[in-house]
Protein backbone atom coordinates (compact mmCIF):
# COMPACT_ATOMS: atom_id res chain seq x y z
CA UNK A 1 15.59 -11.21 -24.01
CA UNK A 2 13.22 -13.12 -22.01
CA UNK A 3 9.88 -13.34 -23.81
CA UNK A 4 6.25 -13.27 -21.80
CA UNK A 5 4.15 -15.51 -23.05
CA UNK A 6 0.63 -14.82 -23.37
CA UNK A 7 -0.68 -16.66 -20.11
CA UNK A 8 1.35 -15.00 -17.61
CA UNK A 9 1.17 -11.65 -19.40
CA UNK A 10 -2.16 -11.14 -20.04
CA UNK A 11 -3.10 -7.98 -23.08
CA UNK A 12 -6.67 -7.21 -24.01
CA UNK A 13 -7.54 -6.97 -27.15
CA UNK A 14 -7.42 -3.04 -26.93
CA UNK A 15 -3.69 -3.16 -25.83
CA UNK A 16 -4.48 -2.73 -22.65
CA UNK A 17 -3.35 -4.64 -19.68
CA UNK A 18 -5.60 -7.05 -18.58
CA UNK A 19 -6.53 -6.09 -14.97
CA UNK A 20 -6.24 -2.63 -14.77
CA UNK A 21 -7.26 -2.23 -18.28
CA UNK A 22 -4.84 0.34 -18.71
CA UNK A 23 -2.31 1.24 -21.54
CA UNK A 24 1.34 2.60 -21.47
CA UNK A 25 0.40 5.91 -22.24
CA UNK A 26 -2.57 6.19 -19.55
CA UNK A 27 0.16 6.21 -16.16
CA UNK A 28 2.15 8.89 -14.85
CA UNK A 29 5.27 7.67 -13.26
CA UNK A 30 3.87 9.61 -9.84
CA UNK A 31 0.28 7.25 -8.91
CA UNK A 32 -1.52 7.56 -5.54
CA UNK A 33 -3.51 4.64 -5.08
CA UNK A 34 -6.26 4.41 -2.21
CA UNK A 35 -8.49 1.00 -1.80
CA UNK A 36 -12.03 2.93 -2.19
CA UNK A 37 -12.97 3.77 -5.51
CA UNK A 38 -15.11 6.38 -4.66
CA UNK A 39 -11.66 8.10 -3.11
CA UNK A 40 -10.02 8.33 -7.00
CA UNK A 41 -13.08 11.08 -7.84
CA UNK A 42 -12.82 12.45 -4.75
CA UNK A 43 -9.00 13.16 -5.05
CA UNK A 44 -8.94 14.07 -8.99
CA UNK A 45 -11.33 16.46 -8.21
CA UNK A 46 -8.43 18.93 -7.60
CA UNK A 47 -6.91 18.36 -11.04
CA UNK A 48 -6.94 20.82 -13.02
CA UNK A 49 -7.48 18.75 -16.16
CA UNK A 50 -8.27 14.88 -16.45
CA UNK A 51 -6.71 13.21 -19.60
CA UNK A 52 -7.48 9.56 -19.08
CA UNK A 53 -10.10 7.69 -17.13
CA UNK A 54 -10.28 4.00 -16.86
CA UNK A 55 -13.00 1.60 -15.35
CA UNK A 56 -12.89 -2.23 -14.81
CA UNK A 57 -13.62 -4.70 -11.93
CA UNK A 58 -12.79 -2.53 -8.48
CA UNK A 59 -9.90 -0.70 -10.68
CA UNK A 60 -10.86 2.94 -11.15
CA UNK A 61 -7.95 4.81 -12.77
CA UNK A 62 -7.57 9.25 -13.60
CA UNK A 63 -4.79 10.46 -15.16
CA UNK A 64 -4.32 14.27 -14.81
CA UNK A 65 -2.44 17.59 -14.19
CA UNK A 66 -2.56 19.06 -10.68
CA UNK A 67 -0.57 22.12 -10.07
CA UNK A 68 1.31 21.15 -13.26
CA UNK A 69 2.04 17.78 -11.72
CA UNK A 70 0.73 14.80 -13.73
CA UNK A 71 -0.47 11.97 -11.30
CA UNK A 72 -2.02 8.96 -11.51
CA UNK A 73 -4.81 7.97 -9.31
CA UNK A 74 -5.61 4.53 -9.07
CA UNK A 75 -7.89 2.10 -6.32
CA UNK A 76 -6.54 -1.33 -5.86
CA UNK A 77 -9.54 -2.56 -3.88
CA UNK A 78 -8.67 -4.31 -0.71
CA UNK A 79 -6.01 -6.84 0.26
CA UNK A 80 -2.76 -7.76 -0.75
CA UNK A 81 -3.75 -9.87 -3.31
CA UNK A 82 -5.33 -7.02 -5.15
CA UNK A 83 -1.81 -5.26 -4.36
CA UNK A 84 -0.09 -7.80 -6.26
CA UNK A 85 -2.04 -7.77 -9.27
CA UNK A 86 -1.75 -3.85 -9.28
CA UNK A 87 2.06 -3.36 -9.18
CA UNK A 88 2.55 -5.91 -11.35
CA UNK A 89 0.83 -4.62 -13.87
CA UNK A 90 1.67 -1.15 -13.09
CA UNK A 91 5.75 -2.29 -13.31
CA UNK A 92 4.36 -3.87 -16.81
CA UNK A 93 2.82 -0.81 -18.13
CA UNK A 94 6.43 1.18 -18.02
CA UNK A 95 9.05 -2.17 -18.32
CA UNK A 96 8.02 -4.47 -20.38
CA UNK A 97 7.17 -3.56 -24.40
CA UNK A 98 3.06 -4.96 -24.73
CA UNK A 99 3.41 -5.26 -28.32
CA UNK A 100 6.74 -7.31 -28.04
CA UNK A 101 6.28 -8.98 -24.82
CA UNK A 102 10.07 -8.40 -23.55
CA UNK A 103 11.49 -6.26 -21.31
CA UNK A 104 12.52 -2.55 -21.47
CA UNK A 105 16.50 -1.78 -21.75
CA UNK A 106 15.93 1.06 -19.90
CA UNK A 107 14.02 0.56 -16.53
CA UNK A 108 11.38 3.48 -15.22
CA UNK A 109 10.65 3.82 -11.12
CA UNK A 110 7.39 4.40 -10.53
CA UNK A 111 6.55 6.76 -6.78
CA UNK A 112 3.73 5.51 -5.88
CA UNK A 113 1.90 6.73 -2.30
CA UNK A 114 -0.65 4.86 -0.97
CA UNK A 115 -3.59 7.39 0.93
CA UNK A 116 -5.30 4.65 3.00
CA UNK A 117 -7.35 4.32 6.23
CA UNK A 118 -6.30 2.59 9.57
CA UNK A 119 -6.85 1.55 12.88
CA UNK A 120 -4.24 2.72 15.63
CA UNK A 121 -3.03 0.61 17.60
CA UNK A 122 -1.01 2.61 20.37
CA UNK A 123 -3.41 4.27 22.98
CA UNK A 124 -1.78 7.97 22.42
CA UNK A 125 -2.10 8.17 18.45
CA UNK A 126 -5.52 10.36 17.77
CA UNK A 127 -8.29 9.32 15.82
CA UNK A 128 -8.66 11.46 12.95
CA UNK A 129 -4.68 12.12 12.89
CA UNK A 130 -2.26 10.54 10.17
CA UNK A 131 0.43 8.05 10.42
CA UNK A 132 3.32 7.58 7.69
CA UNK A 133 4.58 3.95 7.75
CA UNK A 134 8.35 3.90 7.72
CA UNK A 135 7.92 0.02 7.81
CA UNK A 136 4.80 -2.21 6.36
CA UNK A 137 4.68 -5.65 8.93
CA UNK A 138 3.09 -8.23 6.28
CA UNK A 139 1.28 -11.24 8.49
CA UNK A 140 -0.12 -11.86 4.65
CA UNK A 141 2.81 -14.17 3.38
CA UNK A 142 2.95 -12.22 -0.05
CA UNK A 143 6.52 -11.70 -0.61
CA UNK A 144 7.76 -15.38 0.21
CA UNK A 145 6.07 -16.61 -3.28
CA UNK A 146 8.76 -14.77 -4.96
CA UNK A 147 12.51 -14.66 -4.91
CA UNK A 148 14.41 -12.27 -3.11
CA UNK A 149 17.30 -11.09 -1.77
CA UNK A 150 17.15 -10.96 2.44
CA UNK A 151 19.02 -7.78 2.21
CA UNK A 152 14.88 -6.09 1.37
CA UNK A 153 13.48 -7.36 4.57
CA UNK A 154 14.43 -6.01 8.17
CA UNK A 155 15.95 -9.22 9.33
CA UNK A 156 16.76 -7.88 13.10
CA UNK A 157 13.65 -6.49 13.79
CA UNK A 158 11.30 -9.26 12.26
CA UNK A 159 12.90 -12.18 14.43
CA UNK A 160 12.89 -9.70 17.54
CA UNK A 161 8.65 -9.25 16.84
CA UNK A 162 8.63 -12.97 16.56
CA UNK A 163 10.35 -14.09 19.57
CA UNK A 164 8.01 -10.79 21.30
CA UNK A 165 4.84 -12.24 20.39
CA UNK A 166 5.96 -15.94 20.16
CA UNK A 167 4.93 -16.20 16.83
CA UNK A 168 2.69 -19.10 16.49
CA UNK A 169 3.94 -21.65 13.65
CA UNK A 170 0.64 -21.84 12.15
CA UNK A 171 0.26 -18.73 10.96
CA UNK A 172 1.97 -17.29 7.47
CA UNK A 173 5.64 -16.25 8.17
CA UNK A 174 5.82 -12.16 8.80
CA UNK A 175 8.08 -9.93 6.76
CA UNK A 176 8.82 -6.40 7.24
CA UNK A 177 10.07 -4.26 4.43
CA UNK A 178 11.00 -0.85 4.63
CA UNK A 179 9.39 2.64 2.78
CA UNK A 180 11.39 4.45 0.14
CA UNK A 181 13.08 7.08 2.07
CA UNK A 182 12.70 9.91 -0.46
CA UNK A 183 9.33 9.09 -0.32
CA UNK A 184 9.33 9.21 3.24
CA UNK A 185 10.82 12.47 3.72
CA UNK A 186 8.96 14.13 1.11
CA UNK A 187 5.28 12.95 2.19
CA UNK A 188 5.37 11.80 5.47
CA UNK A 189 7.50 14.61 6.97
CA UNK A 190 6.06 16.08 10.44
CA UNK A 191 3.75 13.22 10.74
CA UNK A 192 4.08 10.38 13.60
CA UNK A 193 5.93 7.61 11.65
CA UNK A 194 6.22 3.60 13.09
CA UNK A 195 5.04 0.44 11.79
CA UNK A 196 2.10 -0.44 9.88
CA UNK A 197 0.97 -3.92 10.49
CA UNK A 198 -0.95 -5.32 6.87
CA UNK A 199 -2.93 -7.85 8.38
CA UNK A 200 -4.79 -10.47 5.49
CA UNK A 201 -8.31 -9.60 6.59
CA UNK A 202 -10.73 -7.88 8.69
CA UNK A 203 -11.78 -9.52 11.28
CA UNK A 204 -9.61 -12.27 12.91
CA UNK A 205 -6.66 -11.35 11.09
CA UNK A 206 -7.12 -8.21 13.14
CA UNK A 207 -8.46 -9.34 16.51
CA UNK A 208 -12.23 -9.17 16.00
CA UNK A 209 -14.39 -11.22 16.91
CA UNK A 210 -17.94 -11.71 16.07
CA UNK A 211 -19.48 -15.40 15.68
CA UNK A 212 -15.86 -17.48 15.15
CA UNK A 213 -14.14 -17.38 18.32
CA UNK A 214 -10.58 -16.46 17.21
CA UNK A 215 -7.90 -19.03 17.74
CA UNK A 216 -4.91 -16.30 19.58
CA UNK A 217 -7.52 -14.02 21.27
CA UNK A 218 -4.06 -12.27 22.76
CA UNK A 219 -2.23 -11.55 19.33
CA UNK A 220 -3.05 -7.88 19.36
CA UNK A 221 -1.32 -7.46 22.80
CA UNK A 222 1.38 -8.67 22.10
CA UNK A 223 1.65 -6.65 18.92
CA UNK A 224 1.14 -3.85 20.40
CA UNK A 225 3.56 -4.03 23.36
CA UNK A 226 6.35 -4.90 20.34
CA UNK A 227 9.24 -1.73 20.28
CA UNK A 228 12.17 -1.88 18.68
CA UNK A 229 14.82 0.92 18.55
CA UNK A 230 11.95 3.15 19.16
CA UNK A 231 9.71 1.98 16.35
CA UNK A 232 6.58 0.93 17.21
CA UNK A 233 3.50 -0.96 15.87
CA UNK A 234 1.11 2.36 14.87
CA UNK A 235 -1.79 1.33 13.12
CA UNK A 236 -3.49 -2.12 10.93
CA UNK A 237 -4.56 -1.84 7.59
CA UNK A 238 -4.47 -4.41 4.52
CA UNK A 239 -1.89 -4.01 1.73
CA UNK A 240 0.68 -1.67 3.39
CA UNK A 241 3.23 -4.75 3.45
CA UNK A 242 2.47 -5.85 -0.59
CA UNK A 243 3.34 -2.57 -1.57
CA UNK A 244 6.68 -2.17 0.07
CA UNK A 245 7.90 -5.48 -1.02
CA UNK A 246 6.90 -5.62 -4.56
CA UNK A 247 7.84 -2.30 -5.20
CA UNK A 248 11.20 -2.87 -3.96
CA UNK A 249 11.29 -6.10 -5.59
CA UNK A 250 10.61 -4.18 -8.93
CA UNK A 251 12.93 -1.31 -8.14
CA UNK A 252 10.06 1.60 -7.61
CA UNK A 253 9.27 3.67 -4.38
CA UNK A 254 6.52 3.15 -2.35
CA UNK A 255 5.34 4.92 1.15
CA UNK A 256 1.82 4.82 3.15
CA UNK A 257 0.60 7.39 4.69
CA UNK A 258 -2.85 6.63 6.55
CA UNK A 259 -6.10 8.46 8.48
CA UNK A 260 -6.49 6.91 11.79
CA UNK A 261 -10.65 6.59 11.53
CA UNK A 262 -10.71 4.12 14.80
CA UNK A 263 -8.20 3.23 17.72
CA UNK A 264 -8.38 -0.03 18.40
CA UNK A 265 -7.22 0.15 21.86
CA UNK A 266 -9.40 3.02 23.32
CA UNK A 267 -12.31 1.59 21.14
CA UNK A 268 -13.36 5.19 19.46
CA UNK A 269 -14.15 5.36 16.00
CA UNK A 270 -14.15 8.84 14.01
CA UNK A 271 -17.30 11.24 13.89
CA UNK A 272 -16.08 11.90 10.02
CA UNK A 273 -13.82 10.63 8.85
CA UNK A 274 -14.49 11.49 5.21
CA UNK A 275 -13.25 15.21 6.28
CA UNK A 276 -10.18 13.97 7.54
CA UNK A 277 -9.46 12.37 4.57
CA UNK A 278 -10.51 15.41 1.84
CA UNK A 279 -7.55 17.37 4.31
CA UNK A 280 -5.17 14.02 3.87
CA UNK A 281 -5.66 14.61 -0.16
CA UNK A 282 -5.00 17.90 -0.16
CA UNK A 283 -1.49 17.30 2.08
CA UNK A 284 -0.51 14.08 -0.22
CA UNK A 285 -1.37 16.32 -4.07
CA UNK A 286 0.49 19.25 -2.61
CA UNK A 287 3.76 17.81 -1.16
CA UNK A 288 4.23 14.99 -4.50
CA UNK A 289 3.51 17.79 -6.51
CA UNK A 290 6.71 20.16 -5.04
């Protein structure tokens, strides 16, 4: 068995992992995880009882019972680079013994939902609706520092958004990877579904521009003029991509499902969007918890 030594797999002295700062026995194999930390309070609020909670860097973690359900809540921060260090070390929590440093015989798959915010990016989708991404669009390059099989990326409909938006050389190569369908079904069911675009920042990354004049000033056109077999580009937000990959890298299920606080195209931003969120936590706890 493959041993991991103690630079790449990093164990506090506690036992805990060295990021999240989490043990084994602290995770349910059912985790929401939302970027703001205030959102982790906000959602295990609802629990009926709170067994484990866990503070370091931007990585708030509670571990408790709703409606008999035990779930993880966990914020990742923002980015896909935060997303990698977070399923890693989620995957090493449940596969990989901490005391031995070798992998599990028996592997455990993790469901994990993300309950973000986004920007739409389609004229018709409402601010202060939800959107379930059936496919995360990475422009953050992520998933090409790892090996993989071509069979986990949408091969037909990433070279058809290329050649759409002549995809300029210089920027990272896109991948698109595709939600757990379970996962799908079970949380994103009657919600508008499409494509979530993860883009690897804010501002130009995204189309903004304040001071720095942005080098494709037409990018977000053409992403948002991209169809294919009826999917659609629905909304930008920052880790959507990270998630599907490495999760199906690692063999867990992973699905988005996002409040639309702004469209980007009709330029209106939500009157309160902290509401529409409390109603998206209530939707996510109740259908994971069926």
């Amino acid at each position: 068995m493959k041993e991991f030594k103690e630079s790449e797999l990093i164990i506090n002295p506690d036992g805990s992992i060295y990021h999240l700062k989490l043990r084994p026995e602290q995770v349910s194999d059912t985790i929401i995880v939302v970027g703001d930390q205030d959102r982790v309070s906000r959602i295990s609020a609802h629990f009926s009882k709170i067994e484990h909670q866990v503070s370091n860097r931007e990585f708030i973690t509670h571990t408790g019972y709703y409606k008999n359900k035990r779930i993880t809540v966990l914020s990742t921060g923002i980015g896909t680079d935060n997303i990698d260090i977070v399923i890693n070390e989620l995957d090493a929590l449940v596969n990989i013994d901490l005391q031995s440093r070798v992998q599990k015989d028996r592997h455990t798959s993790l469901s994990i939902v993300r309950l973000g915010t986004s920007g739409a990016l389609q004229p018709d989708i409402e601010v202060d609706s939800y959107v379930a991404s059936a496919y995360g669009l990475g422009f953050d390059g992520l998933l090409y520092f790892y090996q993989f099989d071509e069979s986990i990326v949408e091969g037909d409909m990433l070279t058809a958004f290329m050649n759409h938006t002549s995809w300029e050389r210089q920027l990272p190569k896109p991948y698109i990877v595709a939600a757990s369908d379970a996962l799908l079904e079970k949380v994103g069911r009657g919600l508008r579904r499409g494509i979530t675009a993860t883009a690897n920042g804010f501002y130009g990354p995204q189309g903004r521009e304040l001071r720095i004049p942005l080098a494709f000033p037409g990018m977000n056109t053409a992403i948002e003029s991209f169809a294919y077999q009826g999917e659609r580009i629905m909304n930008y937000e920052m880790e959507t991509s990270a998630l599907y990959a490495l999760s199906r890298l690692l063999g867990h299920n992973a699905v988005t499902v996002c409040a639309i606080i702004a469209n980007r195209v009709s330029k209106q931003y939500s009157q309160d969007y902290m509401q529409t969120i409390d109603r998206l936590i209530i939707e996510v706890l109740d259908r994971i918890s069926e």
